[in-house]
C-alpha atoms as a PDB file:
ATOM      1  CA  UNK A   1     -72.094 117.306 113.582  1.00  0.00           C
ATOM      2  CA  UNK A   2     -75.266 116.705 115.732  1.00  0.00           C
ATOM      3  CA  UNK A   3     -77.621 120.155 115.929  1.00  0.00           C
ATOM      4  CA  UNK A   4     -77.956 120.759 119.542  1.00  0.00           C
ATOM      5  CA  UNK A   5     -81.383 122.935 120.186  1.00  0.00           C
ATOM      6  CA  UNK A   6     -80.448 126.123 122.076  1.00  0.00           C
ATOM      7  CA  UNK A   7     -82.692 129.258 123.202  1.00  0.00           C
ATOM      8  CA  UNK A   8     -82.585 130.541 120.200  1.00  0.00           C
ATOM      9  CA  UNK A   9     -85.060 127.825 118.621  1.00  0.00           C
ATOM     10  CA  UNK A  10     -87.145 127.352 121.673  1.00  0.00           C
ATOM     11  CA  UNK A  11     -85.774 125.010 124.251  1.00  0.00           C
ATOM     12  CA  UNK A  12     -85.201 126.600 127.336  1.00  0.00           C
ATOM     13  CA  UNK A  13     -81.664 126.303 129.223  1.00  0.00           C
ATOM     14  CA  UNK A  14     -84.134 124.595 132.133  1.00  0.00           C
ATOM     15  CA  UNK A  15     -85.240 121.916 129.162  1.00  0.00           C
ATOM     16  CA  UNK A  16     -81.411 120.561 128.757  1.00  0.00           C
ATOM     17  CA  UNK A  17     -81.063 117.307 130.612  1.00  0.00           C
ATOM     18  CA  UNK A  18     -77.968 117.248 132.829  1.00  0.00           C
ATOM     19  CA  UNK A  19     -74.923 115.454 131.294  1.00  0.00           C
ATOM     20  CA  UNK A  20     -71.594 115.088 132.587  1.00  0.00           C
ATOM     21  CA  UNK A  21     -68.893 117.527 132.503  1.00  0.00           C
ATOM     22  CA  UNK A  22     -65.585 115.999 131.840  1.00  0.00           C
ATOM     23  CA  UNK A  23     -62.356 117.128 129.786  1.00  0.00           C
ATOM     24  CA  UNK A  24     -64.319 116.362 126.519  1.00  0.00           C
ATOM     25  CA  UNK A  25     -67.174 118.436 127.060  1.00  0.00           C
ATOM     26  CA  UNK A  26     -67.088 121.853 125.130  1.00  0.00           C
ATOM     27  CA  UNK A  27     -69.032 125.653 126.291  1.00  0.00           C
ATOM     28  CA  UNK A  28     -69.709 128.325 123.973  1.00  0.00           C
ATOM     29  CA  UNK A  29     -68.478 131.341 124.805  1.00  0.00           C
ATOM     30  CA  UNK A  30     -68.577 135.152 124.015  1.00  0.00           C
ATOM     31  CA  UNK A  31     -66.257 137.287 125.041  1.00  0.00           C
ATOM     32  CA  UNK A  32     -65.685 140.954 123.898  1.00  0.00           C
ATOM     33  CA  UNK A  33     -68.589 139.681 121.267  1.00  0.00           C
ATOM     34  CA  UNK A  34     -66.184 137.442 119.771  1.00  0.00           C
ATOM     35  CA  UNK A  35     -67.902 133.813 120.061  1.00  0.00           C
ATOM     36  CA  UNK A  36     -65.542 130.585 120.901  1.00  0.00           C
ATOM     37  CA  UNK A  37     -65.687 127.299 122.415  1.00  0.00           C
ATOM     38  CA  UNK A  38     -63.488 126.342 125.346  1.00  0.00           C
ATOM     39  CA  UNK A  39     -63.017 122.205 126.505  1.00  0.00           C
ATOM     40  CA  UNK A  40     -63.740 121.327 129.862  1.00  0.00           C
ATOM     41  CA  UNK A  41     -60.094 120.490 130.475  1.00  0.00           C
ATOM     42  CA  UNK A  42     -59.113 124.510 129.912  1.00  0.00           C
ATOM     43  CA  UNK A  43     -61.702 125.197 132.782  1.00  0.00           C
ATOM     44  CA  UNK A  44     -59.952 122.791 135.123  1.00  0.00           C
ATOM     45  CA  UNK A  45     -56.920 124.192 133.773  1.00  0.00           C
ATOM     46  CA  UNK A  46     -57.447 127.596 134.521  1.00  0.00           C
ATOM     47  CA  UNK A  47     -59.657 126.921 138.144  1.00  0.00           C
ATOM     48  CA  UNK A  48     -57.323 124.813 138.917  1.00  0.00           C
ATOM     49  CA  UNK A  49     -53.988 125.123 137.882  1.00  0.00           C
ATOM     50  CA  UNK A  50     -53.611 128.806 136.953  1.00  0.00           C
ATOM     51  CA  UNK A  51     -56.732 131.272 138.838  1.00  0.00           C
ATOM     52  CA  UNK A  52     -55.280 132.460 141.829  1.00  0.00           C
ATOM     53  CA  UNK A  53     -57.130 132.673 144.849  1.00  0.00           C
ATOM     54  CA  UNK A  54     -57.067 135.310 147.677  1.00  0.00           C
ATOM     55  CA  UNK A  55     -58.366 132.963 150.692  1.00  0.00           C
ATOM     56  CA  UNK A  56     -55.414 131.058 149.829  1.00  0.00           C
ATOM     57  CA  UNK A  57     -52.579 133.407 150.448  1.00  0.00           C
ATOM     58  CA  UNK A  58     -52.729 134.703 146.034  1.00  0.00           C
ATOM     59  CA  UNK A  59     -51.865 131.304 145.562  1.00  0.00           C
ATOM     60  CA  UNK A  60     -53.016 128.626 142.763  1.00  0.00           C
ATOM     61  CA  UNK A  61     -54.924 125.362 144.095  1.00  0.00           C
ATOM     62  CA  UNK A  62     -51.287 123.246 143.512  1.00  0.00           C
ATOM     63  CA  UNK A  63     -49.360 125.822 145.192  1.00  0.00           C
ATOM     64  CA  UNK A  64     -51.700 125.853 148.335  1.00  0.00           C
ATOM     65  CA  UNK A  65     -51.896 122.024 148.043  1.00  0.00           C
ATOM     66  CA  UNK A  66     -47.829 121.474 148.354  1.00  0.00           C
ATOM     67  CA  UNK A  67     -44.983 119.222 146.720  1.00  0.00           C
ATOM     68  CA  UNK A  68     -43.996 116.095 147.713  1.00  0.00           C
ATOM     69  CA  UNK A  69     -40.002 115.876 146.672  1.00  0.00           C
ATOM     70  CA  UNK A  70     -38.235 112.477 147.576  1.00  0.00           C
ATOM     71  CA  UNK A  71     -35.453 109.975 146.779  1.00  0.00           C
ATOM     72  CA  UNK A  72     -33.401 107.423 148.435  1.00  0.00           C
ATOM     73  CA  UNK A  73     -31.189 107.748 151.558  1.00  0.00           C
ATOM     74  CA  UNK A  74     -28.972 105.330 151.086  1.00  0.00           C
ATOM     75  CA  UNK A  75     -27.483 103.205 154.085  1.00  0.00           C
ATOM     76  CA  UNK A  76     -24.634 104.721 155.631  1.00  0.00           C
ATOM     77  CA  UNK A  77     -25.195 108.341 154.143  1.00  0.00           C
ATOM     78  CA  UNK A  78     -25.813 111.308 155.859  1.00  0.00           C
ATOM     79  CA  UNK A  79     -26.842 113.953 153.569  1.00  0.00           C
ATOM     80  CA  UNK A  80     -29.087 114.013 150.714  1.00  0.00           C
ATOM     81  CA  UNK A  81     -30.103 117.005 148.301  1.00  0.00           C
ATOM     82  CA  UNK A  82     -33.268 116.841 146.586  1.00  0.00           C
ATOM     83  CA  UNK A  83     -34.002 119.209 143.463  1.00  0.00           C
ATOM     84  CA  UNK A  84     -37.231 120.500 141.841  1.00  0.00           C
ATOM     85  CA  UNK A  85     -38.140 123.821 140.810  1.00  0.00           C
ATOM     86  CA  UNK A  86     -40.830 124.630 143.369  1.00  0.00           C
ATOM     87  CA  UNK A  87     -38.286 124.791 146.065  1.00  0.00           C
ATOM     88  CA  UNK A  88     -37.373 128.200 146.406  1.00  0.00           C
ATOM     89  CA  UNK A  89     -35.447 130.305 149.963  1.00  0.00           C
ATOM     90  CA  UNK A  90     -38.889 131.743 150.265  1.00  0.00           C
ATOM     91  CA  UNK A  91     -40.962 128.230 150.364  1.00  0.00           C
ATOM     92  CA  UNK A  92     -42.580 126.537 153.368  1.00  0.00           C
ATOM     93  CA  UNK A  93     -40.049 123.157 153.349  1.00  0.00           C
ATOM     94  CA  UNK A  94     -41.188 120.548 155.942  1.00  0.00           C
ATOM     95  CA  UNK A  95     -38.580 117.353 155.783  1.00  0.00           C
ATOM     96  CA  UNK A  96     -39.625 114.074 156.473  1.00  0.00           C
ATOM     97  CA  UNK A  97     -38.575 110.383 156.603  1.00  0.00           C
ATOM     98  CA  UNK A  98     -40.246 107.119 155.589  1.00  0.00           C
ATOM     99  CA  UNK A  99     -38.867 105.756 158.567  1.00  0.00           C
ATOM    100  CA  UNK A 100     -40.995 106.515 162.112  1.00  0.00           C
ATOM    101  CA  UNK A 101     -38.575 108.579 164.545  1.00  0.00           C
ATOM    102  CA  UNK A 102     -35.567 109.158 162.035  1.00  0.00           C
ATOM    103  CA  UNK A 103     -35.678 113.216 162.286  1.00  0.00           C
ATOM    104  CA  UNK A 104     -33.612 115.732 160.205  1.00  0.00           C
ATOM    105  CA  UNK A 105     -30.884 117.063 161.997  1.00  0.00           C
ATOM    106  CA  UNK A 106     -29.839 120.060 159.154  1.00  0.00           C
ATOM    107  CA  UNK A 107     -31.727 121.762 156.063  1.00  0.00           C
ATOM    108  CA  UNK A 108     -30.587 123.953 153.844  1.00  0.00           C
ATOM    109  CA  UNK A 109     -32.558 125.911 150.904  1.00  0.00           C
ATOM    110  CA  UNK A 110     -31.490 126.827 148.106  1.00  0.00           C
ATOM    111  CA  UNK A 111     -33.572 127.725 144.917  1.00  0.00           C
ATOM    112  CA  UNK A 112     -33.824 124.731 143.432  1.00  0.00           C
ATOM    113  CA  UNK A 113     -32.759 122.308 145.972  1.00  0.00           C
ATOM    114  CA  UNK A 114     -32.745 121.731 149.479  1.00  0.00           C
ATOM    115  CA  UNK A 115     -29.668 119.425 151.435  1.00  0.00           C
ATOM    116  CA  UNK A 116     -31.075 117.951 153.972  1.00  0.00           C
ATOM    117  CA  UNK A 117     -28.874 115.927 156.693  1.00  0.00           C
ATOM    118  CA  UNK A 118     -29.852 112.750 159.235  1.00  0.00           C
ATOM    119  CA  UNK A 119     -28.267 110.450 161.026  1.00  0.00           C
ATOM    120  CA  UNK A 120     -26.705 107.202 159.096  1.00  0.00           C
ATOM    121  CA  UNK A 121     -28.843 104.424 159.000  1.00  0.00           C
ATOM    122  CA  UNK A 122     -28.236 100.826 158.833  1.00  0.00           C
ATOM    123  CA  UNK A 123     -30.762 100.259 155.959  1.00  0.00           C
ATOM    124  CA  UNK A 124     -31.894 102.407 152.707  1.00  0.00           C
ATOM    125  CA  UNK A 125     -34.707 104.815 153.326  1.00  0.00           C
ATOM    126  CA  UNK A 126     -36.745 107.261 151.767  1.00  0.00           C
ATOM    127  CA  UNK A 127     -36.656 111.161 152.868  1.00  0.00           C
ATOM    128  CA  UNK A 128     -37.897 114.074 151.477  1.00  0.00           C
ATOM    129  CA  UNK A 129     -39.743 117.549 151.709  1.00  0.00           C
ATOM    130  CA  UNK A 130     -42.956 118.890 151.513  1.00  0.00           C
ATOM    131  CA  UNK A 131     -42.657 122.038 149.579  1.00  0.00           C
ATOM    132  CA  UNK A 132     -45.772 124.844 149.631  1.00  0.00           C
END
């Protein structure tokens, strides 16, 4: 293991050349006086993916972000459920259709899944939700 010069023997923090921080970059920590090193992936983990943020409605970056939820409408078919666990009846749903002017005519939440109804059309197309 390569000795990396800290304060401690010298070098100041200003000294360090700048590297690159990427999921295989490790920080020293102390917390509560007990020392530890955390990976650069469990920062972007935690910013990311599991901090919650007040300017964002107490919501985490994905949550803000949305879910994209789609499958095939097949020709002829009228209704179409799509399931995924970030659909809930208290989501923001917004249906849409890979197809310019085919609209939804009838949505329905459920936890878990939403139904979501258009007109038949002559040729297989894609339709789904965006979920925040």
């Amino acid at each position: 293991m390569a000795i990396v010069p800290t304060p401690e023997n010298a070098k100041p923090i200003a000294d360090f050349d700048a590297g690159t921080f990427d999921g295989s970059s490790l920080l020293f920590q102390s917390r509560n006086s007990t020392p530890g090193k955390v990976s650069g992936d469990d920062v972007a983990n935690y910013t990311c993916v599991s901090k919650t943020y007040t300017p964002l409605g107490n919501k985490t970056i994905p949550q803000a972000i949305g879910k994209q939820v789609s499958d095939t409408l097949t020709a002829g078919s009228t209704t179409i459920t799509l399931s995924d666990a970030s659909i809930t009846t208290s989501s923001w749903v917004r249906p849409y259709a890979s197809v310019w002017g085919v609209m939804c005519t009838n949505m329905v939440i459920s936890t878990g899944s939403v139904a979501l109804t258009f007109e038949a059309q002559a040729s297989d197309i894609t339709v789904g939700v965006e979920v925040r």
